[in-house]
N, C-alpha and C. Protein backbone atom coordinates (compact mmCIF):
# COMPACT_ATOMS: atom_id res chain seq x y z
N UNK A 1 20.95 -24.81 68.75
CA UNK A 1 20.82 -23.54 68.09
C UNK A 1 22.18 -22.85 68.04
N UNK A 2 22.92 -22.53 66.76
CA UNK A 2 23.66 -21.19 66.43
C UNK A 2 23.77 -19.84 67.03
N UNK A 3 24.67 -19.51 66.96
CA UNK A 3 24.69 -18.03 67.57
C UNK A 3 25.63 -17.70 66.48
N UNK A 4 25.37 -16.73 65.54
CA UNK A 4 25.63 -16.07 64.66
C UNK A 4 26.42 -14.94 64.26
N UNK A 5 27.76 -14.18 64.36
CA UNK A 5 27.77 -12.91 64.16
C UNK A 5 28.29 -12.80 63.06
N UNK A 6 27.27 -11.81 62.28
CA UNK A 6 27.68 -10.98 60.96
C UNK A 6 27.04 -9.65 60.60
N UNK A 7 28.09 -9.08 59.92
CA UNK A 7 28.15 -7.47 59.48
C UNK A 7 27.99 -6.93 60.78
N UNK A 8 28.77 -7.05 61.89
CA UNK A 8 28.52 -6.93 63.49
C UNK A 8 29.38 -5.61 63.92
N UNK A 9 28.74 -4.46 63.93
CA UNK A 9 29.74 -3.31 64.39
C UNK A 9 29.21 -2.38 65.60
N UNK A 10 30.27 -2.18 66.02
CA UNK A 10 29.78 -1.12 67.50
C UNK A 10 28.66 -0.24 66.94
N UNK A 11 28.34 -0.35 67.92
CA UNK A 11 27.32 0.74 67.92
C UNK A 11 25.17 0.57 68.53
N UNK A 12 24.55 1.37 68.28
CA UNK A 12 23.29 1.03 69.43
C UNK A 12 22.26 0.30 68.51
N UNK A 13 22.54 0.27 67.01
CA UNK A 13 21.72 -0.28 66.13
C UNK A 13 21.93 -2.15 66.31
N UNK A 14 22.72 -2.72 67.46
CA UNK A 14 23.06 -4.31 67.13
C UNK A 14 21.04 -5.00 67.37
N UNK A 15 21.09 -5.77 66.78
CA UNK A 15 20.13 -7.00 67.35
C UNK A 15 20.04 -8.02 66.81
N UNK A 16 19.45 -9.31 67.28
CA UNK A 16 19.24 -10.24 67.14
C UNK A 16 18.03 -10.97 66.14
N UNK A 17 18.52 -11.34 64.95
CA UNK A 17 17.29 -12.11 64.02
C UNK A 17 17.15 -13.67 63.85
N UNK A 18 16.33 -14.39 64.01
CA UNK A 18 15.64 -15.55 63.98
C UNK A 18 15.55 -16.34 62.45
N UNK A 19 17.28 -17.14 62.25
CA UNK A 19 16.90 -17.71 60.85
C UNK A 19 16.35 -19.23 60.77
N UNK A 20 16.02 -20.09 60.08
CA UNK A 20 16.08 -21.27 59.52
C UNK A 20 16.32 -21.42 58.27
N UNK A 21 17.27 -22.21 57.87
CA UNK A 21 17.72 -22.52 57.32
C UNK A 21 18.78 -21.27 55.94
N UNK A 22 18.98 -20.14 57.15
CA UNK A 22 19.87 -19.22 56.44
C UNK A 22 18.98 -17.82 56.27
N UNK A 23 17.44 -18.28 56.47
CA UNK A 23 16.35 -17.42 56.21
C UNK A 23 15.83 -16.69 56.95
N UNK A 24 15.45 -15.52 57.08
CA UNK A 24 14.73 -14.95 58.24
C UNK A 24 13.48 -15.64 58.34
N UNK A 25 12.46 -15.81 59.75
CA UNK A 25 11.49 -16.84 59.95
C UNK A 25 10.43 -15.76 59.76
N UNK A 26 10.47 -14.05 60.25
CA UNK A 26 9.72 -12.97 60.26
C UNK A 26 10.89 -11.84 60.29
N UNK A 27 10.01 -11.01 60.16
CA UNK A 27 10.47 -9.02 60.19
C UNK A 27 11.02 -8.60 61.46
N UNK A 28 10.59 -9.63 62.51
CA UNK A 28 10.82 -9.09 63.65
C UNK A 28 12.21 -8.77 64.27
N UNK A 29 13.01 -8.13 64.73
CA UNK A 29 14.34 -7.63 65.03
C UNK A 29 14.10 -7.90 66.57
N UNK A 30 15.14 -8.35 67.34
CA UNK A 30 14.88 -8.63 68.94
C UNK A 30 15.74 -7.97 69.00
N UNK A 31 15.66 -7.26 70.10
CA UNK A 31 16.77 -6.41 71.01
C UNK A 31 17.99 -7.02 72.20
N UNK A 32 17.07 -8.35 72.25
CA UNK A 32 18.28 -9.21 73.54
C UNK A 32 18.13 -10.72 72.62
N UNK A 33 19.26 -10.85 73.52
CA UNK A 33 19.51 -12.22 72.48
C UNK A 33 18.36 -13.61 73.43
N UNK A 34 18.50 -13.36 74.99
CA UNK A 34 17.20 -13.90 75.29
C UNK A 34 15.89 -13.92 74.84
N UNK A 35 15.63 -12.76 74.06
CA UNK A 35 14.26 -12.66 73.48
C UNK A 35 13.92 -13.65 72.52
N UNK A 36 15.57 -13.36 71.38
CA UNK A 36 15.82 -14.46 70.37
C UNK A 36 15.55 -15.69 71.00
N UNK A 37 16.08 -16.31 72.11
CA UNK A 37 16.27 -17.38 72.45
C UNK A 37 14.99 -18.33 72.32
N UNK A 38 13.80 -17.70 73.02
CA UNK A 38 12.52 -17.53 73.12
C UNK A 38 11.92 -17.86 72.08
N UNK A 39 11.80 -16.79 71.25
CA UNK A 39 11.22 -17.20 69.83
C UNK A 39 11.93 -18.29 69.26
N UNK A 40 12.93 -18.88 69.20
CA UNK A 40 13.75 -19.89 68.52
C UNK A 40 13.00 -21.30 69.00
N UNK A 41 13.23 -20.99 70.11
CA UNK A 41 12.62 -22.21 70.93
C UNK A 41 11.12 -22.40 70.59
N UNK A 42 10.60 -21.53 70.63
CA UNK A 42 8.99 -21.77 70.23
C UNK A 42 9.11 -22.39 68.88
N UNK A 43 9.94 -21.80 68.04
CA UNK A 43 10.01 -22.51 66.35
C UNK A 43 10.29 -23.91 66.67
N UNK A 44 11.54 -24.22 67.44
CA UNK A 44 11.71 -25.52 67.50
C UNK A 44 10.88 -26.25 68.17
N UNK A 45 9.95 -25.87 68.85
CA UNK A 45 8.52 -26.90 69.13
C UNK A 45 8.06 -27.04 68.18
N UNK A 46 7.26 -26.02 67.65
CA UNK A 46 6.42 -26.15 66.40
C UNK A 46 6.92 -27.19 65.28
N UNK A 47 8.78 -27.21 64.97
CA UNK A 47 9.06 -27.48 63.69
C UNK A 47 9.03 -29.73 64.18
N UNK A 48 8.82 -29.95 65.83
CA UNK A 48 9.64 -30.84 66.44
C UNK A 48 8.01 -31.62 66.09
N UNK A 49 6.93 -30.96 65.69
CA UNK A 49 5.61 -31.43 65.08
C UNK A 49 5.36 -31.96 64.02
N UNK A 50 6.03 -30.95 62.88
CA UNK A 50 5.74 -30.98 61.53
C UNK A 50 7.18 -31.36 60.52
N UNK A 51 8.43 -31.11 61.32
CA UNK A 51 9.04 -31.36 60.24
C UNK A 51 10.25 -31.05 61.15
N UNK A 52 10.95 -32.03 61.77
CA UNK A 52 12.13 -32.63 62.33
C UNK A 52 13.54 -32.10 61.71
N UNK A 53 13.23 -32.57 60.60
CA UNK A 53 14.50 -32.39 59.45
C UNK A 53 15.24 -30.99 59.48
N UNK A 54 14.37 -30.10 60.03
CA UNK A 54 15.60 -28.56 60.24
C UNK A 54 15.98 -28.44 61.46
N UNK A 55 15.56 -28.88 62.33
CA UNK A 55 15.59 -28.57 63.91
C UNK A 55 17.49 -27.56 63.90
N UNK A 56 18.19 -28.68 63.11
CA UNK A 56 19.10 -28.28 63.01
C UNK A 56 19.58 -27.06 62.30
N UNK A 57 18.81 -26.71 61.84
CA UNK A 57 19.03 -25.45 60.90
C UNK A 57 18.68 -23.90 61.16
N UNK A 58 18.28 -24.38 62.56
CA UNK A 58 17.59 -22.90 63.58
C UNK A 58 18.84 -22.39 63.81
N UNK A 59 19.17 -20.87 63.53
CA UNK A 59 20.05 -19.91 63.93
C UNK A 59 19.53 -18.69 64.87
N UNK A 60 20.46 -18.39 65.16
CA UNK A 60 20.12 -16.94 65.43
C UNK A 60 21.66 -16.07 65.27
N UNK A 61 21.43 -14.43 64.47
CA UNK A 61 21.60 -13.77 63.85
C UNK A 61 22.11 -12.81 64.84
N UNK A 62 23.51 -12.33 65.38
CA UNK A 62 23.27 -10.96 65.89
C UNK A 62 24.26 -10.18 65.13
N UNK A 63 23.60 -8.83 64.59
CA UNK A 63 23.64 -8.06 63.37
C UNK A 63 23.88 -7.18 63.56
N UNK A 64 24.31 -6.20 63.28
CA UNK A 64 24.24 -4.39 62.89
C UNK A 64 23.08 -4.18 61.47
N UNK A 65 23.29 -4.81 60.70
CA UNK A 65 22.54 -4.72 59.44
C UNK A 65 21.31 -5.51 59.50
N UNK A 66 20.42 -5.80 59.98
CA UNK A 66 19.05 -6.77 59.93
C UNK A 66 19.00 -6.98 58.57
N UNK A 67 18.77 -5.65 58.01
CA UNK A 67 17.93 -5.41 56.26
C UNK A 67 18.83 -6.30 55.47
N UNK A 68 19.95 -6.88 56.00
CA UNK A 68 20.71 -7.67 55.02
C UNK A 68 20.72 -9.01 54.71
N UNK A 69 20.00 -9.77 55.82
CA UNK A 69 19.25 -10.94 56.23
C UNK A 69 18.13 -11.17 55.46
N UNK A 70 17.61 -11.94 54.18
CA UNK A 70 16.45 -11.94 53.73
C UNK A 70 15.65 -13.40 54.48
């Protein structure tokens, strides 16, 4: 898994978003990057079921801007 930083500026608005393949996976915004970690990992079980081929493509996102992430 990636660790990501973009549009990344001081301040109390930072968190962490959950992509594959460049994409956000949900809406959800994490506050610690452990949280991210968590959810990532659960994707990569799920994806290690159905479809192998992205495993590699799991990111994670830490942002100032979420809303900019589609």
């Amino acid at each position: 898994m990636k660790l990501i930083k973009r549009n990344l500026s001081k301040g109390p608005k930072q968190c962490y978003v959950v992509t594959r393949d460049g994409r956000r996976i949900e809406h959800i915004n994490y506050k610690s990057q452990a949280d991210a970690e968590n959810r990532a990992s659960i994707l990569s079980d799920m994806l290690k079921q159905w479809d192998q081929t992205t495993l590699h493509k799991i990111a994670i996102v830490h942002t100032s801007q979420p809303e900019k992430i589609y």
